[in-house]
N, C-alpha and C. Protein backbone atom coordinates (compact mmCIF):
# COMPACT_ATOMS: atom_id res chain seq x y z
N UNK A 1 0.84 -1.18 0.00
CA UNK A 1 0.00 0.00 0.00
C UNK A 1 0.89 1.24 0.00
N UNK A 2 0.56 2.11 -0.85
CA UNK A 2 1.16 3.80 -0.69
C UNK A 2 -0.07 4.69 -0.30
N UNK A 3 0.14 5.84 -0.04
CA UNK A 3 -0.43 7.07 0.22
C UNK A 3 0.43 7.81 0.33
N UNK A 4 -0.30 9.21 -0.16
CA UNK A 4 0.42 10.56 0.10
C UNK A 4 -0.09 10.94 1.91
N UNK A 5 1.20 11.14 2.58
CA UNK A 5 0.43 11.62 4.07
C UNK A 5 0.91 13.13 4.20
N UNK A 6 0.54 13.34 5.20
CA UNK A 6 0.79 14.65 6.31
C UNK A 6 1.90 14.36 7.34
N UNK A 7 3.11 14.65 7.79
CA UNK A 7 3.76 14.14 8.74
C UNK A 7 3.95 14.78 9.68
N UNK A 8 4.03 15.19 11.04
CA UNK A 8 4.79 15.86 11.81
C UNK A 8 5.86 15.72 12.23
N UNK A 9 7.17 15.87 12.80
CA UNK A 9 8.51 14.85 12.91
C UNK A 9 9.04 16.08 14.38
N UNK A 10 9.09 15.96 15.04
CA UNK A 10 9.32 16.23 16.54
C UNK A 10 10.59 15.66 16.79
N UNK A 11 11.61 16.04 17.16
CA UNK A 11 12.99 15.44 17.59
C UNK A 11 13.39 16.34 18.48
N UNK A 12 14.18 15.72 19.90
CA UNK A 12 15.02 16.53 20.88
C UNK A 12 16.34 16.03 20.64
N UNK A 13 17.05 16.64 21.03
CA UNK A 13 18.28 16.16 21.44
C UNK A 13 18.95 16.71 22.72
N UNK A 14 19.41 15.83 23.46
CA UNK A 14 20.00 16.20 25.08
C UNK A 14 21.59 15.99 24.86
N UNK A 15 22.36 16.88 24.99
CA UNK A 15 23.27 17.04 24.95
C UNK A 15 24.25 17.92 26.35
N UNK A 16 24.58 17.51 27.21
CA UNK A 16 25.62 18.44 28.27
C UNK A 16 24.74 19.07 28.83
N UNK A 17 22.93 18.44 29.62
CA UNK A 17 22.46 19.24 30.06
C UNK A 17 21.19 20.59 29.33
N UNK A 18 21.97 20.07 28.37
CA UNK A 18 20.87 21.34 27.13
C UNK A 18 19.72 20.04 26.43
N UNK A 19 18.68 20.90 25.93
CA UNK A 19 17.83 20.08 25.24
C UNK A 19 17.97 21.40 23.99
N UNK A 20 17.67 20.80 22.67
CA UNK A 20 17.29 21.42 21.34
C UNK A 20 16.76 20.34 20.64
N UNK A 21 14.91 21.66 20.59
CA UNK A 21 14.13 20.79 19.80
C UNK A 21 13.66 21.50 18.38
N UNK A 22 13.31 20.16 17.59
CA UNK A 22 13.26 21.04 16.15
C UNK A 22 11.68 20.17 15.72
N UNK A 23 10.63 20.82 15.02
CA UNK A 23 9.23 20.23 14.66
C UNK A 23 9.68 20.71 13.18
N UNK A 24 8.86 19.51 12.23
CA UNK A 24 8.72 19.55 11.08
C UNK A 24 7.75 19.10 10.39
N UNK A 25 6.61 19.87 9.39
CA UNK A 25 5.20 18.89 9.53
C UNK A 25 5.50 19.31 7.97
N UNK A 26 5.45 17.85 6.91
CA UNK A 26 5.80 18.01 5.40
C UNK A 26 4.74 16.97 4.89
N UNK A 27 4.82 16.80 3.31
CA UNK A 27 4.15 16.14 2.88
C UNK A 27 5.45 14.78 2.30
N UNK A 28 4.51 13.74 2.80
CA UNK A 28 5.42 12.40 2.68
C UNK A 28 4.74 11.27 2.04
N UNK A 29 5.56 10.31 1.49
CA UNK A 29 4.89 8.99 0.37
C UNK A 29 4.76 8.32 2.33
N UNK A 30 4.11 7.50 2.68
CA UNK A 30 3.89 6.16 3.73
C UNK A 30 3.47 4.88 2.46
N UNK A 31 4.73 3.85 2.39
CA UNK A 31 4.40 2.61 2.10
C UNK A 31 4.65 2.04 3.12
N UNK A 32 3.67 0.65 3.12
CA UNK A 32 3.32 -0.44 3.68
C UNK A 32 3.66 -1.95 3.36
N UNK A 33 4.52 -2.83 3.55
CA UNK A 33 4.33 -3.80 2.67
C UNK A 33 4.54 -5.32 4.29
N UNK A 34 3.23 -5.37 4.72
CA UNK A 34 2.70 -6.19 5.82
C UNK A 34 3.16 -5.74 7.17
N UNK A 35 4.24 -6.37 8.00
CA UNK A 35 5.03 -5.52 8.90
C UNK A 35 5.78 -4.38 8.79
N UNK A 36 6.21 -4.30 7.95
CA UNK A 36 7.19 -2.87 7.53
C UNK A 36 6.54 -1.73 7.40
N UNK A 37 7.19 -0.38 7.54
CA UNK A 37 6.47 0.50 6.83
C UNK A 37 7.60 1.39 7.18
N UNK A 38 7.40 2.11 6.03
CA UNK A 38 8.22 3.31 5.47
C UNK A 38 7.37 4.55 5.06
N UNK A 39 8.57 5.60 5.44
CA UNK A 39 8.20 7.43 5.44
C UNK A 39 9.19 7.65 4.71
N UNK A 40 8.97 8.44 3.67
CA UNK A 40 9.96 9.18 2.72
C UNK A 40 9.36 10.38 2.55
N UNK A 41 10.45 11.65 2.30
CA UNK A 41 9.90 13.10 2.70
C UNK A 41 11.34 13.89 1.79
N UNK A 42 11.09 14.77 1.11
CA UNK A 42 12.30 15.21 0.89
C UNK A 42 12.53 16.61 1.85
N UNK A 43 14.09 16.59 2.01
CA UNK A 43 14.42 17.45 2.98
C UNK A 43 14.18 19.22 2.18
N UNK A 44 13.97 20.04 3.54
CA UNK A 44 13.83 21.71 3.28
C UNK A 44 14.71 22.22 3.54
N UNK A 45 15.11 23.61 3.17
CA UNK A 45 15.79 24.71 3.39
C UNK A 45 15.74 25.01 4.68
N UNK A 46 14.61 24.79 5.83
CA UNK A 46 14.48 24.71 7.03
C UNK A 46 14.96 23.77 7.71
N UNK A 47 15.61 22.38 7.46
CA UNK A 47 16.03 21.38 8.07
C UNK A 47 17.51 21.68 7.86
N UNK A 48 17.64 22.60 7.06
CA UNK A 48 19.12 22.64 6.45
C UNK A 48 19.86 21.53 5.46
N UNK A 49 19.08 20.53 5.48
CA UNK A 49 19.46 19.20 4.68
C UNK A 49 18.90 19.44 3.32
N UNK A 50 18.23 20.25 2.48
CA UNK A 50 17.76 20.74 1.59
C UNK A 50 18.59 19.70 0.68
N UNK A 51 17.89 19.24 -1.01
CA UNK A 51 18.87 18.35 -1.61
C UNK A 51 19.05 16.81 -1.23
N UNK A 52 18.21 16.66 0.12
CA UNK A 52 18.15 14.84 0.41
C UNK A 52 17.00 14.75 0.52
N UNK A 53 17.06 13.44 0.48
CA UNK A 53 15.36 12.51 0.39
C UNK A 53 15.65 11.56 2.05
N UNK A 54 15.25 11.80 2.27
CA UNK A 54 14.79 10.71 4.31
C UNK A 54 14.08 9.78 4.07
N UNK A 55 14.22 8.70 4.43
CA UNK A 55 13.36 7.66 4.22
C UNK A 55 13.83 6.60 5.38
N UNK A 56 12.58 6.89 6.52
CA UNK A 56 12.27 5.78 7.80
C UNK A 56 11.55 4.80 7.69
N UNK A 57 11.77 3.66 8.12
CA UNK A 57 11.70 2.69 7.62
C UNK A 57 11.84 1.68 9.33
N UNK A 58 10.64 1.50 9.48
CA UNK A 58 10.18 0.26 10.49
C UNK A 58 9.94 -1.06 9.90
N UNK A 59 11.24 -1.82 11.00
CA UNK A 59 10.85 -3.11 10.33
C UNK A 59 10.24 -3.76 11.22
N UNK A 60 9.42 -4.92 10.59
CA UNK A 60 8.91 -6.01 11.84
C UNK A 60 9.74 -6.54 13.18
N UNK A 61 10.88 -6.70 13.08
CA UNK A 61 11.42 -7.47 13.97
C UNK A 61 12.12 -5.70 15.41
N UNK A 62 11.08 -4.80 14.56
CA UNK A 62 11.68 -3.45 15.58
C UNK A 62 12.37 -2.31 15.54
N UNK A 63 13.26 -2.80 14.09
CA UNK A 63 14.58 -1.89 13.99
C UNK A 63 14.39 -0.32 12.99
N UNK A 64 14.46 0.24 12.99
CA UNK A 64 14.27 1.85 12.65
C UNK A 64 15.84 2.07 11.88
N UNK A 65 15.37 2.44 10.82
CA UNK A 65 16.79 2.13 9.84
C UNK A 65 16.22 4.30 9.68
N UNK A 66 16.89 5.20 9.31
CA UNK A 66 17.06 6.73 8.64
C UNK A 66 17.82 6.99 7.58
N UNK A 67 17.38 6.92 6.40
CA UNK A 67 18.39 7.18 5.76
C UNK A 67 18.17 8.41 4.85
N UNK A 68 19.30 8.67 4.73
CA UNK A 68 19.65 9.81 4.38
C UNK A 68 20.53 9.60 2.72
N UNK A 69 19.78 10.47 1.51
CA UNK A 69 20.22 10.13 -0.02
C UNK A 69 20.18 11.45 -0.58
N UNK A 70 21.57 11.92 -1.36
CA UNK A 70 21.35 13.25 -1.95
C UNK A 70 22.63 14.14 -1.67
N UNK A 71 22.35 14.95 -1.81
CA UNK A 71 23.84 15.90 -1.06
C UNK A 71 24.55 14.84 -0.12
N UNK A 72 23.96 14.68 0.46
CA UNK A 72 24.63 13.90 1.72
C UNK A 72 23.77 12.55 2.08
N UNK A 73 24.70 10.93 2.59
CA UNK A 73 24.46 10.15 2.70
C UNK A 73 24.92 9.49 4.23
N UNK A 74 23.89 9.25 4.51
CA UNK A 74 23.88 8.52 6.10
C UNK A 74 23.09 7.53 6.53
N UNK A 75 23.26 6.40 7.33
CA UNK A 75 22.49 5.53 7.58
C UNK A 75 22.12 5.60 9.39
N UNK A 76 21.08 5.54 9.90
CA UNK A 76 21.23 5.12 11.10
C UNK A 76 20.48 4.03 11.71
N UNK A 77 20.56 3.46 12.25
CA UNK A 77 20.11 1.97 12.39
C UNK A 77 19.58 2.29 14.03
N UNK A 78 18.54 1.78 14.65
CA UNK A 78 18.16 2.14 15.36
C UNK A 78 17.43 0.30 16.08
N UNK A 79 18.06 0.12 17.36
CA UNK A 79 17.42 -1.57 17.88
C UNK A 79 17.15 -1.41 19.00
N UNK A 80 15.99 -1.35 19.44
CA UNK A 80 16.35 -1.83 21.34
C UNK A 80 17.28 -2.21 22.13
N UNK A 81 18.40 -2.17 22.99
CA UNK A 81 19.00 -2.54 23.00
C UNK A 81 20.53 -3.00 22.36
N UNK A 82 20.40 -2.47 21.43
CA UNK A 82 21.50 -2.85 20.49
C UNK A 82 22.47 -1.67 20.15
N UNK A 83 23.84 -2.26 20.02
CA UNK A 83 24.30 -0.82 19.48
C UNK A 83 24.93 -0.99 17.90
N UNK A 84 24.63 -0.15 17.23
CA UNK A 84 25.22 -0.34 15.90
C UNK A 84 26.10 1.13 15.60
N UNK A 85 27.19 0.11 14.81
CA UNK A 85 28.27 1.85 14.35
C UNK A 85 27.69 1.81 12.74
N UNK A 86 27.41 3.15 12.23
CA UNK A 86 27.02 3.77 11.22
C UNK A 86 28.01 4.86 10.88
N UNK A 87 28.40 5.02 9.39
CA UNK A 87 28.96 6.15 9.17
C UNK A 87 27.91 7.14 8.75
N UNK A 88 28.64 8.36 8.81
CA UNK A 88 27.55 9.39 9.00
C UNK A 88 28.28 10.88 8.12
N UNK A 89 27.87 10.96 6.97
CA UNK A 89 28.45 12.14 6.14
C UNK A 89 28.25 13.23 6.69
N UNK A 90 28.94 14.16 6.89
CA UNK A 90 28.88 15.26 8.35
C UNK A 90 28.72 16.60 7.02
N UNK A 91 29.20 16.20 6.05
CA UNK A 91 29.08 17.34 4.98
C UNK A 91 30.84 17.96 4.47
N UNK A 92 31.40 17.37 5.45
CA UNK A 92 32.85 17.76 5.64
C UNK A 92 33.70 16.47 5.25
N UNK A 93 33.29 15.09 5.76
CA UNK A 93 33.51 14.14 5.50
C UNK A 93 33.06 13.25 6.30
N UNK A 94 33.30 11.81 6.54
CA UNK A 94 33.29 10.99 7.30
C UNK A 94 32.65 10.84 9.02
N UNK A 95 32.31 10.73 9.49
CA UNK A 95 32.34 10.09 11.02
C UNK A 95 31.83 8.99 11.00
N UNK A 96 32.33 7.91 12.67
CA UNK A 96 31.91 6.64 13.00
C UNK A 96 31.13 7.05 13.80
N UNK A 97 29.83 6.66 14.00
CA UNK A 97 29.06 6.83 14.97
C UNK A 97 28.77 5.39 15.53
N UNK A 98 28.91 5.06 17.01
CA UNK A 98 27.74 4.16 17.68
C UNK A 98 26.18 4.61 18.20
N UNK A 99 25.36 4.18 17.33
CA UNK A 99 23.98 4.43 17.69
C UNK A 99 23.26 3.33 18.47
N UNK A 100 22.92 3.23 20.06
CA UNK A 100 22.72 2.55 20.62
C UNK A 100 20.60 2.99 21.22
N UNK A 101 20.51 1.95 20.87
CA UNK A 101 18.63 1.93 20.63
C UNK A 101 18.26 1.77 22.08
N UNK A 102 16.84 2.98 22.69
CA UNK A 102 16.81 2.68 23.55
C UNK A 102 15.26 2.29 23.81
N UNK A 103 14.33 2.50 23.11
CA UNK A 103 13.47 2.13 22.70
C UNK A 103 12.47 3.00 21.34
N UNK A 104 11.69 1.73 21.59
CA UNK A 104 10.66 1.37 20.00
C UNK A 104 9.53 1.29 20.07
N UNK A 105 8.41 2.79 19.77
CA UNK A 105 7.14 2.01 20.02
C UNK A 105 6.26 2.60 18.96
N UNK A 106 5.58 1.83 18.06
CA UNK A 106 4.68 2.31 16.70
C UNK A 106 3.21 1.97 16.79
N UNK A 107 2.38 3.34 16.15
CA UNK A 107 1.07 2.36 16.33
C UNK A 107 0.80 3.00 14.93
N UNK A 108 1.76 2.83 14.03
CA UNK A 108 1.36 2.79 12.51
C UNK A 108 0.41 1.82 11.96
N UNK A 109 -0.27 2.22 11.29
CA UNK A 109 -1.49 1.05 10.50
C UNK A 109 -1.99 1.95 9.49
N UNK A 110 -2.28 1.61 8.43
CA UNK A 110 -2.76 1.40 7.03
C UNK A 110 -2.47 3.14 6.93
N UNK A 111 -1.69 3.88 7.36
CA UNK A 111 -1.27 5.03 7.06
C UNK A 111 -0.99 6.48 7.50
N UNK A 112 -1.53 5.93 9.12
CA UNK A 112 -1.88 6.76 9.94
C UNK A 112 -1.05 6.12 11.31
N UNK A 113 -1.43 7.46 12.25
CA UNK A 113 -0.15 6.62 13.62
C UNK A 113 0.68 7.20 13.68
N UNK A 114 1.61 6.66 14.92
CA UNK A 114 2.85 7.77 15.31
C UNK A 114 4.31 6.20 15.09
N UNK A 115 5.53 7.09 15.09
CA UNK A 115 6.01 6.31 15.27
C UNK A 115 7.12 7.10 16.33
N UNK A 116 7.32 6.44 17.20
CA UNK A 116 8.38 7.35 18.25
C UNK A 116 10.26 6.58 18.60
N UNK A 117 11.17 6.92 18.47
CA UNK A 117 12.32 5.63 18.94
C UNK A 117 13.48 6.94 19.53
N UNK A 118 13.83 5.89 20.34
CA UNK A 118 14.92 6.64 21.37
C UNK A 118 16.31 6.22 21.11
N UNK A 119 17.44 7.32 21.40
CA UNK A 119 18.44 6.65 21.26
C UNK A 119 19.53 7.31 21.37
N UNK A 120 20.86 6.61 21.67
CA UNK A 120 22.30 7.62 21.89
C UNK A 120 23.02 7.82 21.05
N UNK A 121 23.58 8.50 20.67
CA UNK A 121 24.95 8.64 20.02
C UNK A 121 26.28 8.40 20.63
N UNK A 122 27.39 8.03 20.08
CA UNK A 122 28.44 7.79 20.49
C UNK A 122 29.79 8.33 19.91
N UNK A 123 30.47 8.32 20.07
CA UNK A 123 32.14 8.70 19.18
C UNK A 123 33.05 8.09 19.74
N UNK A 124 33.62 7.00 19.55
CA UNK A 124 35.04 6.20 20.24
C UNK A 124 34.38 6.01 21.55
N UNK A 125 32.93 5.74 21.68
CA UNK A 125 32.43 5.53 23.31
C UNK A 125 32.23 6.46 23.63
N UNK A 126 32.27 8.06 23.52
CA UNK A 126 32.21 9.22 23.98
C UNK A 126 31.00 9.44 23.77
N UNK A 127 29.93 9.58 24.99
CA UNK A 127 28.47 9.95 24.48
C UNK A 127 28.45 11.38 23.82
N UNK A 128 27.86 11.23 22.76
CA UNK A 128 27.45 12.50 22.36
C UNK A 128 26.19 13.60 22.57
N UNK A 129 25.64 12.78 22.56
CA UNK A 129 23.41 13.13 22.68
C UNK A 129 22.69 12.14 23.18
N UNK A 130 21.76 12.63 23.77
CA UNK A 130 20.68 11.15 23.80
C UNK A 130 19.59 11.78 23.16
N UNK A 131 18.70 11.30 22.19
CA UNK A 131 17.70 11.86 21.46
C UNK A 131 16.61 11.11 21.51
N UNK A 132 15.53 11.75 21.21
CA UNK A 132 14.12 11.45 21.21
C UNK A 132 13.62 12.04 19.77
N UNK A 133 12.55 10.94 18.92
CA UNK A 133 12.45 11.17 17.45
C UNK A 133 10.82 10.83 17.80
N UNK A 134 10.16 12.13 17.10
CA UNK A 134 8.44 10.95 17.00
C UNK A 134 8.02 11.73 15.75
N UNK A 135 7.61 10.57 15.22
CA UNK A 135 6.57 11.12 13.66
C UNK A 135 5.29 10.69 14.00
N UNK A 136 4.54 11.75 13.76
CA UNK A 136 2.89 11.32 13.78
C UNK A 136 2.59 11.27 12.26
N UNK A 137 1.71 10.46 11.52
CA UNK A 137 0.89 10.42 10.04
C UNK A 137 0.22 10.93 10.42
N UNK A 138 -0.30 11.53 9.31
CA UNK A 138 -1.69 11.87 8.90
C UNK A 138 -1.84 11.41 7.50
N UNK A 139 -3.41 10.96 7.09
CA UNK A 139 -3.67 11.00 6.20
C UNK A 139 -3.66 12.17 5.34
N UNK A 140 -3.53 12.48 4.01
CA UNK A 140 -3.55 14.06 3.39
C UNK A 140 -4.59 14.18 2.55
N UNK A 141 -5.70 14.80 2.37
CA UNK A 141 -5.97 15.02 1.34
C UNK A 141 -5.33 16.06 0.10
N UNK A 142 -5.17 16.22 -1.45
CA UNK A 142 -4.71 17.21 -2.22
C UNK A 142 -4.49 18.39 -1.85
N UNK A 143 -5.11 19.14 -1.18
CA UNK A 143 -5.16 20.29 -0.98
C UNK A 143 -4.21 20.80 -0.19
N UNK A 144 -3.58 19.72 0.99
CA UNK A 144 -2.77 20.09 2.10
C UNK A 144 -1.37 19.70 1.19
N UNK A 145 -1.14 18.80 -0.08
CA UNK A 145 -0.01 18.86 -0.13
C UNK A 145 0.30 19.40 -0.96
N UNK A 146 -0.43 20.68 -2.01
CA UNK A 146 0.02 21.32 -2.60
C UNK A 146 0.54 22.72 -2.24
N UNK A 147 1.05 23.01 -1.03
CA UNK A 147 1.73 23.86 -0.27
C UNK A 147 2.91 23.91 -0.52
């Protein structure tokens, strides 16, 4: 299944005591294909990522994959529990990141729903952030996504 949705995308990041939060509400493809489901959105002049395409991606077994295609390419892998190293195009070049999952909870269905996942960053073990990510769907009708 596809649809055109409505998204909102809410992210904090905690860093040294500070929080910085950023909201983003765009028009996005939501496919479906049984357990899975995927958000693709292309990035704005307001995200500063302008020039990439995002595409989140819940899989059945939990895991929250971000990726990032375009100017710049990044993967982040996201598990309960788990930690995964991802490289991460900074725009300058290179970094190793450990992204360690701290939780996962979706109540996506046929196109609608939030999806929320928690998680740290790392550098050589050096925490960097702990962040909080939630996308709510909406269904769209035409009108809202010709903005």
């Amino acid at each position: 299944m596809e649809k055109k949705v409505l998204v909102t995308i809410n992210s904090t990041q905690h860093v040294d005591g500070e929080s910085e939060q950023m909201e983003l509400t765009t028009a996005a493809t939501y496919l479906s294909d049984g357990p899975c489901h995927e958000i693709r959105y292309e990035e704005t002049q307001a995200t500063g990522l302008e020039g990439n395409t995002t595409t989140v991606r819940l899989e059945g077994d939990g895991t929250v994959s971000v990726r990032r295609s375009g100017k710049t390419d990044s993967l982040l892998l996201i598990k309960e529990g788990e930690t995964n190293l991802c490289t991460y195009d900074t725009g300058y070049g290179q970094a190793m990141l450990g992204i360690t999952g701290r939780a996962v909870h979706s109540t996506l269905k046929e196109g609608t729903g939030a999806l929320r996942f928690f998680y740290s960053l790392s550098i050589d073990g050096a925490l960097l952030s702990e962040n909080e990510v939630s996308i709510t769907v909406k269904e769209s009708g035409t009108h809202e996504l010709s903005c």
